[in-house]
C-alpha atoms as a PDB file:
ATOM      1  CA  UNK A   1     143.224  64.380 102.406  1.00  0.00           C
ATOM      2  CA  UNK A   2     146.799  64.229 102.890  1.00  0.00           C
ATOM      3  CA  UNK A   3     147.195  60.075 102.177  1.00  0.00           C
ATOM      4  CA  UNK A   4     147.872  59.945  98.543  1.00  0.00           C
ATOM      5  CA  UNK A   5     145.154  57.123  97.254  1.00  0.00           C
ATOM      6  CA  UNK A   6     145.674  54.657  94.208  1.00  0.00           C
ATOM      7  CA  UNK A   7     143.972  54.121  90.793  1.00  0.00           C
ATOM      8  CA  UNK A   8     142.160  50.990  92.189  1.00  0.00           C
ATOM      9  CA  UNK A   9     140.648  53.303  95.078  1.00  0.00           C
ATOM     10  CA  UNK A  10     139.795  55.714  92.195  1.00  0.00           C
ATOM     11  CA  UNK A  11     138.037  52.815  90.089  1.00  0.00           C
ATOM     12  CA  UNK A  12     136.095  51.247  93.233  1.00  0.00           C
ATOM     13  CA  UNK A  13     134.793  55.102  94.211  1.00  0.00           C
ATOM     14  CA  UNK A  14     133.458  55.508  90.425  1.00  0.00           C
ATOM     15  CA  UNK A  15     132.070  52.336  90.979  1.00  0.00           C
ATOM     16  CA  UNK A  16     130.992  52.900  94.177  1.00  0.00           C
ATOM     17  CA  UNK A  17     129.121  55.659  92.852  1.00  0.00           C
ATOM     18  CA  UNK A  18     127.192  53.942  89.930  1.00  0.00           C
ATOM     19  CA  UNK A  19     125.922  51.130  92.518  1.00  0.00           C
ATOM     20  CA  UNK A  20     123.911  53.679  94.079  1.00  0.00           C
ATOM     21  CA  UNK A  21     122.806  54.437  90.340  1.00  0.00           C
ATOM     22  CA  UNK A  22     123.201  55.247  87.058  1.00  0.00           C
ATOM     23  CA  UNK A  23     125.106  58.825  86.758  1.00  0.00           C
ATOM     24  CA  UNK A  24     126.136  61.402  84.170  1.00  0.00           C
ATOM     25  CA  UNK A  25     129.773  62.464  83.886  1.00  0.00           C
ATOM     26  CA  UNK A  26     129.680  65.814  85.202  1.00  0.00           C
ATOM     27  CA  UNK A  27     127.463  64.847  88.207  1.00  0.00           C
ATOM     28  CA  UNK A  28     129.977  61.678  88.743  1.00  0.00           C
ATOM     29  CA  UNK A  29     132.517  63.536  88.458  1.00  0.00           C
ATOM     30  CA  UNK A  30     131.454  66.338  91.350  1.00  0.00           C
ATOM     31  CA  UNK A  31     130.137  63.226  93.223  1.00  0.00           C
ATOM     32  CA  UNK A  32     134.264  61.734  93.147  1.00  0.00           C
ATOM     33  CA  UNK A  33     135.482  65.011  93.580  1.00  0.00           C
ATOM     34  CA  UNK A  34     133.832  65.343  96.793  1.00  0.00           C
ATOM     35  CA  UNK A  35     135.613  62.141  98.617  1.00  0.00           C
ATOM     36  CA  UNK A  36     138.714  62.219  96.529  1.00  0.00           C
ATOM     37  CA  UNK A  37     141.078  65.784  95.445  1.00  0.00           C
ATOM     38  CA  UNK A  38     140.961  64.399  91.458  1.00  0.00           C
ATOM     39  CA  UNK A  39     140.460  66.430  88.397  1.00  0.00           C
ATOM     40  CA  UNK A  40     138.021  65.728  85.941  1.00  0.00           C
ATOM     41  CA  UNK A  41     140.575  65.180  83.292  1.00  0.00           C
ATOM     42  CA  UNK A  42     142.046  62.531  85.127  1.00  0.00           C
ATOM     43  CA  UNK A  43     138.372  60.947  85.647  1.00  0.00           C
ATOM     44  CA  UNK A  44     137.255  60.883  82.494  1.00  0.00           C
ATOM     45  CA  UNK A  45     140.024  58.501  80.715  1.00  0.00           C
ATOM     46  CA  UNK A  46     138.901  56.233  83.853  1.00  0.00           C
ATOM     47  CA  UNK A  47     135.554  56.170  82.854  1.00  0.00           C
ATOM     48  CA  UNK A  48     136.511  55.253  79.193  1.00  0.00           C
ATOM     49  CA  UNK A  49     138.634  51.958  80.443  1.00  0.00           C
ATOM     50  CA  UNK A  50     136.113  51.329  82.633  1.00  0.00           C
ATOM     51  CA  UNK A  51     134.140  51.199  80.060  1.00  0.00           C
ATOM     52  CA  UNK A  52     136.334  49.395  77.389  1.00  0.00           C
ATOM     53  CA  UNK A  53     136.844  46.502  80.148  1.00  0.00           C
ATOM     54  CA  UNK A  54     133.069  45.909  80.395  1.00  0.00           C
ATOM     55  CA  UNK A  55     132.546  47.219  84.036  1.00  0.00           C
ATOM     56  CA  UNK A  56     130.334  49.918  82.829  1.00  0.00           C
ATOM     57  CA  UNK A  57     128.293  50.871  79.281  1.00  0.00           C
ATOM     58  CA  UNK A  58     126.960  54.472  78.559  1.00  0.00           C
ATOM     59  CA  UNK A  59     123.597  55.757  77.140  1.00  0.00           C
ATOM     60  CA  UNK A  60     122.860  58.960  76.190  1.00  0.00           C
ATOM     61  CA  UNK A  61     120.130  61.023  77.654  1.00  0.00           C
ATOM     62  CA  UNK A  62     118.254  64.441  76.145  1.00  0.00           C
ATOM     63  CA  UNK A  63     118.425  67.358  78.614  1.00  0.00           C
ATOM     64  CA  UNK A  64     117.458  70.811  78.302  1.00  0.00           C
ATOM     65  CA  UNK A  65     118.244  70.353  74.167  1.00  0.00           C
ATOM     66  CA  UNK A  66     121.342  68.609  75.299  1.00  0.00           C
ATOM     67  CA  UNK A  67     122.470  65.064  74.923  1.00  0.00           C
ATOM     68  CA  UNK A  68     123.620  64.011  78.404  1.00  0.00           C
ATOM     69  CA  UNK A  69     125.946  60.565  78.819  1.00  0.00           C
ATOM     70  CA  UNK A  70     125.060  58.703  81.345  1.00  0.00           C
ATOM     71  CA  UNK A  71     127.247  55.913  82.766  1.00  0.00           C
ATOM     72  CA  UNK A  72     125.813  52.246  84.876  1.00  0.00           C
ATOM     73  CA  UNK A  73     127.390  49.275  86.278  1.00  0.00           C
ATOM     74  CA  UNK A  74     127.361  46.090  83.911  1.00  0.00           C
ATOM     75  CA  UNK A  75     127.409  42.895  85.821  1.00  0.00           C
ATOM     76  CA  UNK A  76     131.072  43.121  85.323  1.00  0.00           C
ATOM     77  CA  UNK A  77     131.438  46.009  87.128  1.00  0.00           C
ATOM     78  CA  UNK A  78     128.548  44.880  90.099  1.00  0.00           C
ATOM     79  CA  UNK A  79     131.480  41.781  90.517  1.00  0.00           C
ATOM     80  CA  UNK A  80     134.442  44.327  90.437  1.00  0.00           C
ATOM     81  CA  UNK A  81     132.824  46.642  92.745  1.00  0.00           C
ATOM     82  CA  UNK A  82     131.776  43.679  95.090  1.00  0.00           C
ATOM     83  CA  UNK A  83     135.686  42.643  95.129  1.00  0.00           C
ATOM     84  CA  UNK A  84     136.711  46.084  95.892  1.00  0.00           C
ATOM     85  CA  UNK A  85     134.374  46.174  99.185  1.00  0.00           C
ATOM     86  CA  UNK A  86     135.816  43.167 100.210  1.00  0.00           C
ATOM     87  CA  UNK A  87     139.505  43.968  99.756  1.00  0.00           C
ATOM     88  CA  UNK A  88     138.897  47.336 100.595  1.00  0.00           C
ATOM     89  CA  UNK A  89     137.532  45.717 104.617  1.00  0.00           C
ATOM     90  CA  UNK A  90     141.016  43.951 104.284  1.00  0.00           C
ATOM     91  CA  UNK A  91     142.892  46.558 103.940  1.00  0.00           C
ATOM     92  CA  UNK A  92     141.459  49.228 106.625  1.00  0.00           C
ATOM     93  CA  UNK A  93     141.631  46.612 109.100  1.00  0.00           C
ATOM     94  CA  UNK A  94     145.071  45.888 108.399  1.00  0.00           C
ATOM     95  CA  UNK A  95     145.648  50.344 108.145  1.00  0.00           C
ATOM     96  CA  UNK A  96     143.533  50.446 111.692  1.00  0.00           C
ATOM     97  CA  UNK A  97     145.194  47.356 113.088  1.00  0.00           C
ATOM     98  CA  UNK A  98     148.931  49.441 112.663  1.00  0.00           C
ATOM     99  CA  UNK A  99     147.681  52.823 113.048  1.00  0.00           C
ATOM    100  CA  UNK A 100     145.384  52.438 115.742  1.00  0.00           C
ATOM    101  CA  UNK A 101     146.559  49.180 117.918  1.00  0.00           C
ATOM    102  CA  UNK A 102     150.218  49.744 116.949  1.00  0.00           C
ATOM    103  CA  UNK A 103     149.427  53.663 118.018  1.00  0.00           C
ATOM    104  CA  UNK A 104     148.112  52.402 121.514  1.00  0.00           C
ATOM    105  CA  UNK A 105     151.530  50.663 122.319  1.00  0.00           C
ATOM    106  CA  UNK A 106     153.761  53.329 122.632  1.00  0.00           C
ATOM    107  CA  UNK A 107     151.277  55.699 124.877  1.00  0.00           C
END
């Protein structure tokens, strides 16, 4: 994607993510990765805030031997990501109303 996105948009696709359902960090990570060109050291410190604001807690999971940690929406993070569907509506009308309308214009 060439359009250079913000931390918000980074925090409402994590939390986009975990409303579908809980998650572990690698697979969340691949699962960000995949709409968004982000590293996974860059995702991990926003899972920890995240976390540390109350918008998600963590449980750990045995796999294969292996403890997994496995991230989920609090209801602090359900509101947060509700607020970031609504302003995120807001603002790709406003981006289509420009692009798209203000595009037409000048054909």
């Amino acid at each position: 994607m060439v359009f250079q996105l913000g931390a918000s948009l980074l925090d409402a696709l994590v939390l986009a993510v975990l409303h579908k359902e809980a998650a572990y960090g690698y697979k969340l990570t691949q699962e960000v990765k995949s709409m968004m060109q982000v590293s996974e050291s860059t995702l991990y410190p926003v899972l920890r805030r995240l976390t540390r604001e109350g918008c998600l807690e963590t449980y750990d999971e045995e796999h294969m031997g292996r403890n997994r940690r496995y991230y989920r929406l609090t209801e602090k993070g359900k509101s947060q990501y509700a607020f970031y569907v609504k302003e995120w509506q807001i603002f790709r009308d406003q981006i289509d109303d420009m692009l798209i309308k203000g595009g037409n214009e000048h054909e």
